[in-house]
Each structure stands twice: as C-alpha cells, then as structure tokens.
Protein backbone atom coordinates (compact mmCIF):
# COMPACT_ATOMS: atom_id res chain seq x y z
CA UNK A 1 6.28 1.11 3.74
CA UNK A 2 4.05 3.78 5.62
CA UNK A 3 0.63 3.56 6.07
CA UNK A 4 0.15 6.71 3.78
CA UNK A 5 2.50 4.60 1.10
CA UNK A 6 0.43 1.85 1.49
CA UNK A 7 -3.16 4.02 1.07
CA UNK A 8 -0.97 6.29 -1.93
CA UNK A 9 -0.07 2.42 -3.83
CA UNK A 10 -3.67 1.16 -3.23
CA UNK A 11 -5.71 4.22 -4.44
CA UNK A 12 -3.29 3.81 -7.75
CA UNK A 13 -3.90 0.51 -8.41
CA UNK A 14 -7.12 0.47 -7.85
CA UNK A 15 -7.40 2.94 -10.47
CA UNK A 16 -5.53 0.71 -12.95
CA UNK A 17 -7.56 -2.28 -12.60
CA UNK A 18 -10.67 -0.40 -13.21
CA UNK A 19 -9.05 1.75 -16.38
CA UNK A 20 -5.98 -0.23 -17.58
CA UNK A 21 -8.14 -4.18 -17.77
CA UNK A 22 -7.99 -4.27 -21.02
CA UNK A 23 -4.39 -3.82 -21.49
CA UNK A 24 -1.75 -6.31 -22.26
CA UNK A 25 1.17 -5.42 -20.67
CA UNK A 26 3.37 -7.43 -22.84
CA UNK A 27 1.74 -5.95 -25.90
CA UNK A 28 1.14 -2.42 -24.76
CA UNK A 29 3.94 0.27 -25.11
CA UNK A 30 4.72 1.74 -21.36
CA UNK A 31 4.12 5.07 -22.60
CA UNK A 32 0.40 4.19 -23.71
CA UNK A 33 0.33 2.26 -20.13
CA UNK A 34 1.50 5.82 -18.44
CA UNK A 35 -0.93 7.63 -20.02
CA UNK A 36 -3.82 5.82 -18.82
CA UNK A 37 -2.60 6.03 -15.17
CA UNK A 38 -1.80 9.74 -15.80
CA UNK A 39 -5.34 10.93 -14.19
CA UNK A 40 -4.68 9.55 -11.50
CA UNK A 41 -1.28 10.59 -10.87
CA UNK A 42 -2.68 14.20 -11.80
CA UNK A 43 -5.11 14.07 -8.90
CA UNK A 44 -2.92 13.04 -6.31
CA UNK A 45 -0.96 15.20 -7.86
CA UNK A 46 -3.24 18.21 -7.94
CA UNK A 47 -4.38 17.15 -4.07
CA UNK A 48 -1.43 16.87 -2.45
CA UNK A 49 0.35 20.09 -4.14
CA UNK A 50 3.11 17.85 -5.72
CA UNK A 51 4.00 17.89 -9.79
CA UNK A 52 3.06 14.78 -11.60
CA UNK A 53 6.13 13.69 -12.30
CA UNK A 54 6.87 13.16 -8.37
CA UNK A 55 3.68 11.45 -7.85
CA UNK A 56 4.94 8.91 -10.94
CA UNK A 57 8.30 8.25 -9.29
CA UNK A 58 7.08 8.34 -5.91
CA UNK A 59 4.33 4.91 -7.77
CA UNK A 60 7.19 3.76 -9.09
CA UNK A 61 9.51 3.28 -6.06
CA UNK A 62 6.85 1.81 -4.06
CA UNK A 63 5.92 -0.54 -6.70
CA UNK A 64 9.45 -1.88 -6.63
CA UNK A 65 9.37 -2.26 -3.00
CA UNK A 66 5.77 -4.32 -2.76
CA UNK A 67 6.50 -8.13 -4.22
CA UNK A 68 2.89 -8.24 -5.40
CA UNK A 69 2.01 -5.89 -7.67
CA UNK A 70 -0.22 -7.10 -10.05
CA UNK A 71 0.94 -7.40 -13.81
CA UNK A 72 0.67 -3.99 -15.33
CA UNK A 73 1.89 -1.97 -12.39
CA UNK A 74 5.06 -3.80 -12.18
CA UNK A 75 5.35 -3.05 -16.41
CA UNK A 76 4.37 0.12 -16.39
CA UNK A 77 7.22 0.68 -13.41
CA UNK A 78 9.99 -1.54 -14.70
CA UNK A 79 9.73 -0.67 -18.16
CA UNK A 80 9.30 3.15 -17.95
CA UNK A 81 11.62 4.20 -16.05
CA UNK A 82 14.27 5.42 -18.97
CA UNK A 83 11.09 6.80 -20.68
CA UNK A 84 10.38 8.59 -17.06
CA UNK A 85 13.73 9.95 -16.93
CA UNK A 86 13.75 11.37 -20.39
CA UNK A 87 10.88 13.05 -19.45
CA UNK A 88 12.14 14.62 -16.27
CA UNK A 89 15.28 15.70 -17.51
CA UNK A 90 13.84 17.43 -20.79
C-alpha cells in the first residue's frame, strides 16, 4: 500500500468513526452504511476529479488489503460489494 493509499484509507475512516458510531454493523443494512460514508467519498471524489463510484471501489480494495480495519469498514466493504456492482453496472 502507497503512502497516498494509506493517507486516502485513513481520511475515510476517520470519517466513519466520527459519522457511522452509532451504527451496528451487524444490524445496519450496507446500503444505509454506504450512504453515510457517501460524503466523504463525494469529496475525494469531487477533489481528486474521480466519479464516486471509483473512490468507493478504490475504499473497498484497500480495505481488503489492510488486516485491521475496524468493524464497520470491513462490513460496509465485504457486504456491499454485489450492491456496489449493481450500482455500477446499471
């Protein structure tokens, strides 16, 4: 992982401990889980000139490459990736 992964994966999950605390990943649907990580994504998104949809796949690659990930990151990235699919292919 690059430095620039490494500052892309912090600056995300940062975000989702402030926003996303009071989620239970086990009893939250991904797709509610997504959409409070979604500002974020847009403003990378926005700042780097990318769509949002990269900047999601690009979070969810890295978050299968770092072993500790803390809870929700890892199930918002396992458990929406068919829902992330759907979406890129509609």
């Amino acid at each position: 992982m690059t430095q620039e992964d490494k500052d892309f994966f912090k600056r995300v999950t940062t975000y989702a401990e402030k926003h996303c605390k009071d989620l239970d990943p086990k009893k939250t649907k991904s797709s509610v889980q997504l959409d409070k990580l979604m500002p974020v994504f847009q403003e990378i998104a926005n700042e780097s000139g990318q769509n949002v949809e990269d900047v999601l796949v690009r979070y969810m690659d890295l978050s299968m490459e770092t072993p500790l990930i803390f809870s929700i990151s890892r199930t918002v990235n396992l458990e929406a990736a068919e829902w992330t699919c759907s979406i890129l292919s509609a």
